[in-house]
PDB file of N, CA and C in Angstrom:
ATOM      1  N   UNK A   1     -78.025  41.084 141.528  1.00  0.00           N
ATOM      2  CA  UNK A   1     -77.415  41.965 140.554  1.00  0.00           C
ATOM      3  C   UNK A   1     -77.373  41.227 139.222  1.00  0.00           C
ATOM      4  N   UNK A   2     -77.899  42.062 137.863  1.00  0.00           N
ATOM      5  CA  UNK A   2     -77.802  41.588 136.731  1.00  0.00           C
ATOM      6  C   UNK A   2     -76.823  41.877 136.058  1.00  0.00           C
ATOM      7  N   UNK A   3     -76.508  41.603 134.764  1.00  0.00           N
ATOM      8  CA  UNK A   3     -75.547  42.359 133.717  1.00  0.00           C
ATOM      9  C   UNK A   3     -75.926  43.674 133.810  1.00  0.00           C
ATOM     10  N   UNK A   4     -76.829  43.838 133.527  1.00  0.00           N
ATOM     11  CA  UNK A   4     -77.267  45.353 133.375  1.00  0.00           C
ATOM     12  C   UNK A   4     -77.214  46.484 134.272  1.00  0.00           C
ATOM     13  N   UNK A   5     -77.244  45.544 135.959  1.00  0.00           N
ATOM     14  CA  UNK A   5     -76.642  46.585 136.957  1.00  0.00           C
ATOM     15  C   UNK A   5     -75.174  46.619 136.920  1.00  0.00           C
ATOM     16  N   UNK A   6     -74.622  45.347 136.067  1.00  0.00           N
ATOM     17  CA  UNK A   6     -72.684  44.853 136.455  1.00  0.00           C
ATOM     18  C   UNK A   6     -72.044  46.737 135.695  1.00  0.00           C
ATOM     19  N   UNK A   7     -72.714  46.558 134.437  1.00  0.00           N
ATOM     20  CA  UNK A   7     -72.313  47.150 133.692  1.00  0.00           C
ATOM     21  C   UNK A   7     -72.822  49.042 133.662  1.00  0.00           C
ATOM     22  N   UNK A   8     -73.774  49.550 134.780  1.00  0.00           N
ATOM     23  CA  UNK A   8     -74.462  50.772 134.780  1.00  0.00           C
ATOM     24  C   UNK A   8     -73.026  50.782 135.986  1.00  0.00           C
ATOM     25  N   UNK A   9     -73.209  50.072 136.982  1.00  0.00           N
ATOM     26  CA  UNK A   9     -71.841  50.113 137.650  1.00  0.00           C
ATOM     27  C   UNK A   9     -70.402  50.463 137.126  1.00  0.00           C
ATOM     28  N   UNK A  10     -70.007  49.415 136.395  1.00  0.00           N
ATOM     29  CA  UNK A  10     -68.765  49.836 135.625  1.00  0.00           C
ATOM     30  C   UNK A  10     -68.654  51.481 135.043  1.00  0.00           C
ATOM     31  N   UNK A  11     -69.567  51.725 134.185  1.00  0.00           N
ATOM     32  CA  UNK A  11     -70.145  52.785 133.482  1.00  0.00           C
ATOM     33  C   UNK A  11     -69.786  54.441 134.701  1.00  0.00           C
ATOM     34  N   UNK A  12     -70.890  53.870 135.820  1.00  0.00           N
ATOM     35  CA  UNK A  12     -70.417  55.146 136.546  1.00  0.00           C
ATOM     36  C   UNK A  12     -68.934  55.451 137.393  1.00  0.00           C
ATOM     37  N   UNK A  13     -68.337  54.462 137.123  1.00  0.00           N
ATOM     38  CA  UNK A  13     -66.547  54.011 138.098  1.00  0.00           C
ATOM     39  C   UNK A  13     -65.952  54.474 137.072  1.00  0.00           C
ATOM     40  N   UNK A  14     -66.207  54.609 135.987  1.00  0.00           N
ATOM     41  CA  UNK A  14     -65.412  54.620 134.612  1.00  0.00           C
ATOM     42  C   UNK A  14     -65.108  55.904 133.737  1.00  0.00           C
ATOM     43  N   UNK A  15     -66.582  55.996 133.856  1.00  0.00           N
ATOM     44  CA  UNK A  15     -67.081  57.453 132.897  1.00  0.00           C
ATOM     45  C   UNK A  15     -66.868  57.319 131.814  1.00  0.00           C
ATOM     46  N   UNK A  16     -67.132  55.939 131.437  1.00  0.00           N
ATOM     47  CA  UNK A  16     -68.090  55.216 130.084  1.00  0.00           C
ATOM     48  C   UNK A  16     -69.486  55.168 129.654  1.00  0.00           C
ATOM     49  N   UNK A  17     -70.006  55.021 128.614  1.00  0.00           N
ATOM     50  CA  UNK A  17     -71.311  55.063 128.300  1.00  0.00           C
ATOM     51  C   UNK A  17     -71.994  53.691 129.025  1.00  0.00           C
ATOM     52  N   UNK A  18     -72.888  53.551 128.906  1.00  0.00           N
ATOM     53  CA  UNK A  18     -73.937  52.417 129.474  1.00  0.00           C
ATOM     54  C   UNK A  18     -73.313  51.107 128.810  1.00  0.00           C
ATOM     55  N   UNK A  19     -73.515  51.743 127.159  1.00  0.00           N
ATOM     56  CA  UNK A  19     -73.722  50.802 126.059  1.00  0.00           C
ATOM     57  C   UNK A  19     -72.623  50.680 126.200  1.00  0.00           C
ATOM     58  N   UNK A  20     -71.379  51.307 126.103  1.00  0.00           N
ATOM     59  CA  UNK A  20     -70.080  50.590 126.015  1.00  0.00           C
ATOM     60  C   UNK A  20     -69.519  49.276 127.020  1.00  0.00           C
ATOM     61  N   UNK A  21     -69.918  49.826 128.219  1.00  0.00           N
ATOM     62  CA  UNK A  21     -70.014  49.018 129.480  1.00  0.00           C
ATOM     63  C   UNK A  21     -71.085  47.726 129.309  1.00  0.00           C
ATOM     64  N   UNK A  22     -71.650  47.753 128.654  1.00  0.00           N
ATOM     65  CA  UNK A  22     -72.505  46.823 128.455  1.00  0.00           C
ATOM     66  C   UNK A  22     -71.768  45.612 127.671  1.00  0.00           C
ATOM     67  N   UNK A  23     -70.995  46.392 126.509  1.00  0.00           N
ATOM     68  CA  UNK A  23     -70.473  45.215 125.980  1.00  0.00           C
ATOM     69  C   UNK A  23     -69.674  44.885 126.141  1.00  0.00           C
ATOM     70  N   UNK A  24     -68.891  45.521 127.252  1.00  0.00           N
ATOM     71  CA  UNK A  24     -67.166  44.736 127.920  1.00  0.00           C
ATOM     72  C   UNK A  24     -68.195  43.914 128.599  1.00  0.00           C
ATOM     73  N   UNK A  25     -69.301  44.007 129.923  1.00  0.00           N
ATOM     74  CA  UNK A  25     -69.407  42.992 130.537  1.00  0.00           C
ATOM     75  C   UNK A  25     -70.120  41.667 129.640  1.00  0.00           C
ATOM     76  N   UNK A  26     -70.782  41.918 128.546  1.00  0.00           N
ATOM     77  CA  UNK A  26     -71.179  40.580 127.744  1.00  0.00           C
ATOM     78  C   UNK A  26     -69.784  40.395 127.200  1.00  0.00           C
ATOM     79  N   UNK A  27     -68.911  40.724 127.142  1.00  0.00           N
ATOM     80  CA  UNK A  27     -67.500  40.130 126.052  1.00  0.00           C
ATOM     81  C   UNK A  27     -67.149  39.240 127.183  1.00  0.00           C
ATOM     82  N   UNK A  28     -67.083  40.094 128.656  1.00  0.00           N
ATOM     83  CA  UNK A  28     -66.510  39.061 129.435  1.00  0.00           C
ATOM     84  C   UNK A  28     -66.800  37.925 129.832  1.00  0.00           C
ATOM     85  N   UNK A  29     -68.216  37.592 130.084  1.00  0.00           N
ATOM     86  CA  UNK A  29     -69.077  36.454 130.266  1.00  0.00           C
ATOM     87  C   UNK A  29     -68.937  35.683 129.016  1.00  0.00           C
ATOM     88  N   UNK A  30     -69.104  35.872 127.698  1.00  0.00           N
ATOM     89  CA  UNK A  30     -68.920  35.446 126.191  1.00  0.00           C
ATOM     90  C   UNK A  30     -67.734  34.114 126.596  1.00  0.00           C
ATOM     91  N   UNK A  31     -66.651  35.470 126.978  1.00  0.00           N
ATOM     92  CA  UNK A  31     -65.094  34.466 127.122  1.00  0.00           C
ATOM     93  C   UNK A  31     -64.885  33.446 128.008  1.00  0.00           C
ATOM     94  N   UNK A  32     -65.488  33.595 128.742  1.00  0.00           N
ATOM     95  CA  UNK A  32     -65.420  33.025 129.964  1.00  0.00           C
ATOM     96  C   UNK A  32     -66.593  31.548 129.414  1.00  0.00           C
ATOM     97  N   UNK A  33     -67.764  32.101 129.363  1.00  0.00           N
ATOM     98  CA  UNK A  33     -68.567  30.609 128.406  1.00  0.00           C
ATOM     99  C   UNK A  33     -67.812  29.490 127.689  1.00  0.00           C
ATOM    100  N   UNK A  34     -67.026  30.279 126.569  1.00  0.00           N
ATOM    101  CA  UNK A  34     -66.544  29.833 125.867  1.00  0.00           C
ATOM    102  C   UNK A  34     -64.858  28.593 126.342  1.00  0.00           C
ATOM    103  N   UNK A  35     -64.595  29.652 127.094  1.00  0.00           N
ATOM    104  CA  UNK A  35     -63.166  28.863 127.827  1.00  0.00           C
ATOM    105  C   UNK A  35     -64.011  27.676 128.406  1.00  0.00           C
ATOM    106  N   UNK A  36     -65.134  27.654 129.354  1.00  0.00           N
ATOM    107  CA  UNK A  36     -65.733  26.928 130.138  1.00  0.00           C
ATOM    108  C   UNK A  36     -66.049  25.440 129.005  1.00  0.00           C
ATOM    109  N   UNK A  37     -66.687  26.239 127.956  1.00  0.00           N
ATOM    110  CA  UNK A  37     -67.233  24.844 126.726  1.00  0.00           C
ATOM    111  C   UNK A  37     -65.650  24.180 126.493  1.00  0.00           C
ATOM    112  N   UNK A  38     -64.799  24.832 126.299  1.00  0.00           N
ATOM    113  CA  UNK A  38     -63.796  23.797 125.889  1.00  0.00           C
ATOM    114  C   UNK A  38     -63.192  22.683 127.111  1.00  0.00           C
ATOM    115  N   UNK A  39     -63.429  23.515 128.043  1.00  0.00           N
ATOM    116  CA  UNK A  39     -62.844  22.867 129.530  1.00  0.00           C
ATOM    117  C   UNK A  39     -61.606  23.160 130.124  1.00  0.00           C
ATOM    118  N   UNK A  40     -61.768  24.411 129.207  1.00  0.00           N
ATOM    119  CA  UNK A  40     -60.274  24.808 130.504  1.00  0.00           C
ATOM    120  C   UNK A  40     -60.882  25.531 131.493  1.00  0.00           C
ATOM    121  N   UNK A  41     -60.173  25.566 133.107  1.00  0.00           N
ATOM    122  CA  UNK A  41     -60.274  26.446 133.974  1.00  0.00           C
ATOM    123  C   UNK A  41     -59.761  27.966 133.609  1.00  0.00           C
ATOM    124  N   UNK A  42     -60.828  28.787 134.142  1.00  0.00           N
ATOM    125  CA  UNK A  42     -60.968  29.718 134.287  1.00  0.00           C
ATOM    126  C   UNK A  42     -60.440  30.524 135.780  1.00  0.00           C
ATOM    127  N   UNK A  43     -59.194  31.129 135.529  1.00  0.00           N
ATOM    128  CA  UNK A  43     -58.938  31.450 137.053  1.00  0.00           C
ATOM    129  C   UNK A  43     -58.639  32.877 137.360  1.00  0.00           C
ATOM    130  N   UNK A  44     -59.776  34.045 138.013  1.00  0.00           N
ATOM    131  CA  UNK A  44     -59.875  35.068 138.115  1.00  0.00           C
ATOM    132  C   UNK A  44     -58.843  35.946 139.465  1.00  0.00           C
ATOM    133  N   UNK A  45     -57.761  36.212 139.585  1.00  0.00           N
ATOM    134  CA  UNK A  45     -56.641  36.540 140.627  1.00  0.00           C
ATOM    135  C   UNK A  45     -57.803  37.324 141.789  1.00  0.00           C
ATOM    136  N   UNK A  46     -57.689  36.810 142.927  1.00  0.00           N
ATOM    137  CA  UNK A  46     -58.895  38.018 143.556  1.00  0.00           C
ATOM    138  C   UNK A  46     -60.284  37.225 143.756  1.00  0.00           C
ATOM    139  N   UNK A  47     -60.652  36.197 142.832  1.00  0.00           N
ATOM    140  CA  UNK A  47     -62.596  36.317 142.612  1.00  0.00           C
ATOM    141  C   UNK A  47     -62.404  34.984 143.027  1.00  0.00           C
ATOM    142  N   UNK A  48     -62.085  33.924 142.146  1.00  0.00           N
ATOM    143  CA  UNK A  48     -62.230  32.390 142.402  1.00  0.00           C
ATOM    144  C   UNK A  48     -61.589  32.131 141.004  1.00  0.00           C
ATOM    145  N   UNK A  49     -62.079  30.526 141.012  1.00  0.00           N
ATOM    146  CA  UNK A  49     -61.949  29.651 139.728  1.00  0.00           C
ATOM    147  C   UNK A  49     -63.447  28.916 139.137  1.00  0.00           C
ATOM    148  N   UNK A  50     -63.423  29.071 137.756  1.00  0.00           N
ATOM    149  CA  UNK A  50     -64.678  28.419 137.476  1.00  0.00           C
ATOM    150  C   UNK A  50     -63.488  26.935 136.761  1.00  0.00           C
ATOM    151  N   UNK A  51     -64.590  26.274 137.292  1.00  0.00           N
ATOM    152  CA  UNK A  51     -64.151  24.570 136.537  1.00  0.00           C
ATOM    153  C   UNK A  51     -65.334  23.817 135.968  1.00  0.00           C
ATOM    154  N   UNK A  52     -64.602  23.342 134.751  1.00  0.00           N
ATOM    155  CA  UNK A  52     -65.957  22.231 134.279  1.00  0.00           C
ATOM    156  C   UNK A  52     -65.696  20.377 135.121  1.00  0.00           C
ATOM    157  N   UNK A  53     -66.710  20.071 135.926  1.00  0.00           N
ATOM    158  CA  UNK A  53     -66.387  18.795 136.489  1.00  0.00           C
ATOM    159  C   UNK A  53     -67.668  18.097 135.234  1.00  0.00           C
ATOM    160  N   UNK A  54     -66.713  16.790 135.653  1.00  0.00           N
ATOM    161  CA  UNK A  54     -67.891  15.658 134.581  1.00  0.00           C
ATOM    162  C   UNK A  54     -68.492  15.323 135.818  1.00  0.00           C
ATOM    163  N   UNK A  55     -70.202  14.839 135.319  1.00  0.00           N
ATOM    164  CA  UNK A  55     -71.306  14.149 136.132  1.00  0.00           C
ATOM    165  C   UNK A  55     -71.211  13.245 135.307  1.00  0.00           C
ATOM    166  N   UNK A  56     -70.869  11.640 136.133  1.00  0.00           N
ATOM    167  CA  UNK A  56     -71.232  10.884 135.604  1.00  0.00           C
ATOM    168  C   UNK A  56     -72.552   9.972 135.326  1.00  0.00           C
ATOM    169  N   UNK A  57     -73.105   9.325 134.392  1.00  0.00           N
ATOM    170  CA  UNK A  57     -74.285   8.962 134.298  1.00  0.00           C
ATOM    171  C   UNK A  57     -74.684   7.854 135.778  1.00  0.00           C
ATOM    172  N   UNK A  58     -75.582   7.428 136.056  1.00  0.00           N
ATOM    173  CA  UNK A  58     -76.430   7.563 136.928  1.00  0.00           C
ATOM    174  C   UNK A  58     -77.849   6.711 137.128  1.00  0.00           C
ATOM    175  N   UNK A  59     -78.345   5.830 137.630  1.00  0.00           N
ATOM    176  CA  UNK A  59     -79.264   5.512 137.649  1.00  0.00           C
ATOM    177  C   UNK A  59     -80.140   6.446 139.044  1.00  0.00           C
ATOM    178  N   UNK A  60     -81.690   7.069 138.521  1.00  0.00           N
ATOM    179  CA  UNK A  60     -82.330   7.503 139.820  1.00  0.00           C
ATOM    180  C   UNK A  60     -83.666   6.894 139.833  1.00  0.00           C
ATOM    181  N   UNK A  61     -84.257   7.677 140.519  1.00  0.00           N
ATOM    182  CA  UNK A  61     -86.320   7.463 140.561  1.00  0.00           C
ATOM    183  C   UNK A  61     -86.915   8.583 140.538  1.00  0.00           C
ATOM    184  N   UNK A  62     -88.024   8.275 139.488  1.00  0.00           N
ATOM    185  CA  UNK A  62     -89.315   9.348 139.242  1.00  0.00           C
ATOM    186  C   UNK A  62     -89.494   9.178 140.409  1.00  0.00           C
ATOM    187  N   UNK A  63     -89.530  10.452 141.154  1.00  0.00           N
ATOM    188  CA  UNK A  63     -90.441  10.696 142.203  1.00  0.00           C
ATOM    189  C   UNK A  63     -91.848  10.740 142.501  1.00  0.00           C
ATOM    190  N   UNK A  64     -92.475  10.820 141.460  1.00  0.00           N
ATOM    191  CA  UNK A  64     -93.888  10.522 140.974  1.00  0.00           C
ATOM    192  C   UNK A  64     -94.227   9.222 141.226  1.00  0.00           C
ATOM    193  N   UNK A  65     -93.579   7.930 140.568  1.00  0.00           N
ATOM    194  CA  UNK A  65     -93.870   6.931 140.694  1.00  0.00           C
ATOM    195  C   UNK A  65     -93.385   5.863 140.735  1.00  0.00           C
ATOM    196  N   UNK A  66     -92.035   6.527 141.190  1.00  0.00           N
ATOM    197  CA  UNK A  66     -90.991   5.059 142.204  1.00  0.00           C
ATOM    198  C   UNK A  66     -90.021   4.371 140.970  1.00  0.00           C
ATOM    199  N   UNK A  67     -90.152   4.308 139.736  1.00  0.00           N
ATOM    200  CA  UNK A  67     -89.848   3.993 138.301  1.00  0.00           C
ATOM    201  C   UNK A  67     -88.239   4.327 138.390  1.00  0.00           C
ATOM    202  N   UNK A  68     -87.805   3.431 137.985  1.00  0.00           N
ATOM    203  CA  UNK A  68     -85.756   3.378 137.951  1.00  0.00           C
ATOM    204  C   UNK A  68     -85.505   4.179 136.298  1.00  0.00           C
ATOM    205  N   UNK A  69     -85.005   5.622 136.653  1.00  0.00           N
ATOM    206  CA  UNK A  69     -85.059   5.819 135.327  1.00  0.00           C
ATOM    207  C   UNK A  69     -83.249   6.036 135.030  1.00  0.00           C
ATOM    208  N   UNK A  70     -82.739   6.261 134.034  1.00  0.00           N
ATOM    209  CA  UNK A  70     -81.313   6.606 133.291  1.00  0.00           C
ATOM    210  C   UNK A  70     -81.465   7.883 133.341  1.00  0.00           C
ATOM    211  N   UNK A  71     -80.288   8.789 134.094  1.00  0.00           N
ATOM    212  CA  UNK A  71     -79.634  10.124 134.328  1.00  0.00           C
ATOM    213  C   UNK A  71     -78.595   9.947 133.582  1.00  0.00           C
ATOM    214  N   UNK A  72     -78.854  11.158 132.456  1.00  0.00           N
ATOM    215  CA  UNK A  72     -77.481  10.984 131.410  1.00  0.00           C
ATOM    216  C   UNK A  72     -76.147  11.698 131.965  1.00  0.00           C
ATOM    217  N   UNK A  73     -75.145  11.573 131.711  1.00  0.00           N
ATOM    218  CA  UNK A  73     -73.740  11.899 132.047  1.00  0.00           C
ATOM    219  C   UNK A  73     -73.801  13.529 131.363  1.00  0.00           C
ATOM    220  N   UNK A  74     -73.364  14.624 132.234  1.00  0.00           N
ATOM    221  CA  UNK A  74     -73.288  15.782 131.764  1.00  0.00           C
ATOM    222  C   UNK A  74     -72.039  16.617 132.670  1.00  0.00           C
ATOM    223  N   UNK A  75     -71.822  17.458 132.291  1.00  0.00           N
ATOM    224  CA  UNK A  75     -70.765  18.517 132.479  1.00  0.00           C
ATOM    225  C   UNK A  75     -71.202  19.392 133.519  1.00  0.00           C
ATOM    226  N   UNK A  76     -70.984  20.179 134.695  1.00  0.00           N
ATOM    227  CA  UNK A  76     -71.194  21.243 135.583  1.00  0.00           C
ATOM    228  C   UNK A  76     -70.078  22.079 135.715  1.00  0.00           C
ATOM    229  N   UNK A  77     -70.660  23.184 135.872  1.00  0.00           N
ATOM    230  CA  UNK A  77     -69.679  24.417 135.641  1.00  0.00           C
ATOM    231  C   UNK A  77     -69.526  24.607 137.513  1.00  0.00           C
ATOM    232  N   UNK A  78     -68.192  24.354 137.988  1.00  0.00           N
ATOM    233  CA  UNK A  78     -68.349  24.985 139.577  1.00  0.00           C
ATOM    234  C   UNK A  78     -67.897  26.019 139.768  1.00  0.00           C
ATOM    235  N   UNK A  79     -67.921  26.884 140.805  1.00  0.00           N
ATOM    236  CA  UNK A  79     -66.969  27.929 141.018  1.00  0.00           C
ATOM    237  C   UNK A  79     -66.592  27.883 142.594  1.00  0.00           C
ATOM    238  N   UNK A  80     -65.196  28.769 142.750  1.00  0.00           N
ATOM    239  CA  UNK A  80     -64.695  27.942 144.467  1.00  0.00           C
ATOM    240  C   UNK A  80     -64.361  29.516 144.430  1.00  0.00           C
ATOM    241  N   UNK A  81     -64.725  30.378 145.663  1.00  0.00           N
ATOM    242  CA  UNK A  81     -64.309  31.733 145.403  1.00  0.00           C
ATOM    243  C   UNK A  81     -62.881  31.837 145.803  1.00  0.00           C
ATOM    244  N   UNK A  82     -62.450  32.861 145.932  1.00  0.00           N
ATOM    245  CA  UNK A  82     -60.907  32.844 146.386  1.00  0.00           C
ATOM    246  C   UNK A  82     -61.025  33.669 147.799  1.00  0.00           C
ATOM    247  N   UNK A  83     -59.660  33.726 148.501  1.00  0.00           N
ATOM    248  CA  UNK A  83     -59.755  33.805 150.263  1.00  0.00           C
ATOM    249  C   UNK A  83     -60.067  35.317 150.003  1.00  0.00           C
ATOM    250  N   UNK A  84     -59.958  36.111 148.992  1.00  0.00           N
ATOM    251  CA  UNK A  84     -60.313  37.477 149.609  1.00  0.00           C
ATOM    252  C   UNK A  84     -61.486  37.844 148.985  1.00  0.00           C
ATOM    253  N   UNK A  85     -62.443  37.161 148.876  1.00  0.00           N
ATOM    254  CA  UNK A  85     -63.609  36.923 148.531  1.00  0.00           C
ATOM    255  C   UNK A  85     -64.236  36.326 149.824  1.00  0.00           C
ATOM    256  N   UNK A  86     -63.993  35.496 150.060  1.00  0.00           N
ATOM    257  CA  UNK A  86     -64.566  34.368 151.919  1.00  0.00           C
ATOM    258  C   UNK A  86     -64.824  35.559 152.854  1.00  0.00           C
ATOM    259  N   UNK A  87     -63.150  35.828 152.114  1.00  0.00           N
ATOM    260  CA  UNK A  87     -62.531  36.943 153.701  1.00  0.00           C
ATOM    261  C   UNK A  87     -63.989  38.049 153.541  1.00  0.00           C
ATOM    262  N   UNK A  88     -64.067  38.925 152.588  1.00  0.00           N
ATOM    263  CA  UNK A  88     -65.584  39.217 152.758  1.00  0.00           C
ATOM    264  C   UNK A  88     -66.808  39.157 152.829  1.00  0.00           C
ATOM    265  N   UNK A  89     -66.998  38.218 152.701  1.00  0.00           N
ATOM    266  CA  UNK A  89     -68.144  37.380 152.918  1.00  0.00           C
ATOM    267  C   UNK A  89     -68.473  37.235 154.262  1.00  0.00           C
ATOM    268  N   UNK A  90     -67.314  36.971 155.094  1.00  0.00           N
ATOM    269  CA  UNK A  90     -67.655  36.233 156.248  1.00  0.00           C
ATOM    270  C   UNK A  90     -66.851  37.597 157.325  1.00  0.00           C
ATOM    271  N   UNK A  91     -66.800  38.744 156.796  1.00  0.00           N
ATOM    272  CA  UNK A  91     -66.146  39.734 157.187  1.00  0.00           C
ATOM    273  C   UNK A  91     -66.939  40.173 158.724  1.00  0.00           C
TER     274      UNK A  91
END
């Protein structure tokens, strides 16, 4: 499922236009980006939590040719769903 199905969805639950629905679901992703860049958790009642964890830097190997290279230190966005989310999943 894309934005574009999130939001034809919303649209027909709603009895909103496409386009309107279109831009609540980009506002919501927008906010949610944005909370994520600063590093606060994001915590949806129902869905999960998105968190920014630090990766710390790293020594690995080109797999190509065995060579010790430097993995720079970067940020990952996780998400942990919540139990009534599992609960369907595994329903």
């Amino acid at each position: 499922m894309n934005n574009t199905e999130i939001a034809e969805a919303i649209a027909a639950d709603h009895d909103i236009s496409k386009a309107d629905a279109r831009k609540i679901v980009d506002a919501v992703f927008a906010t949610i980006g944005d909370a994520a860049a600063k590093g606060d958790e994001i915590s949806l009642n129902g869905f999960g939590k998105f968190k920014v964890k630090a990766s710390p830097a790293r020594e690995g190997r080109n797999p190509s040719t065995g060579a010790t290279i430097q993995i720079a230190a970067s940020n990952k966005l996780t998400f942990a769903p919540a139990k009534a989310i599992k609960d369907k999943l595994n329903a």
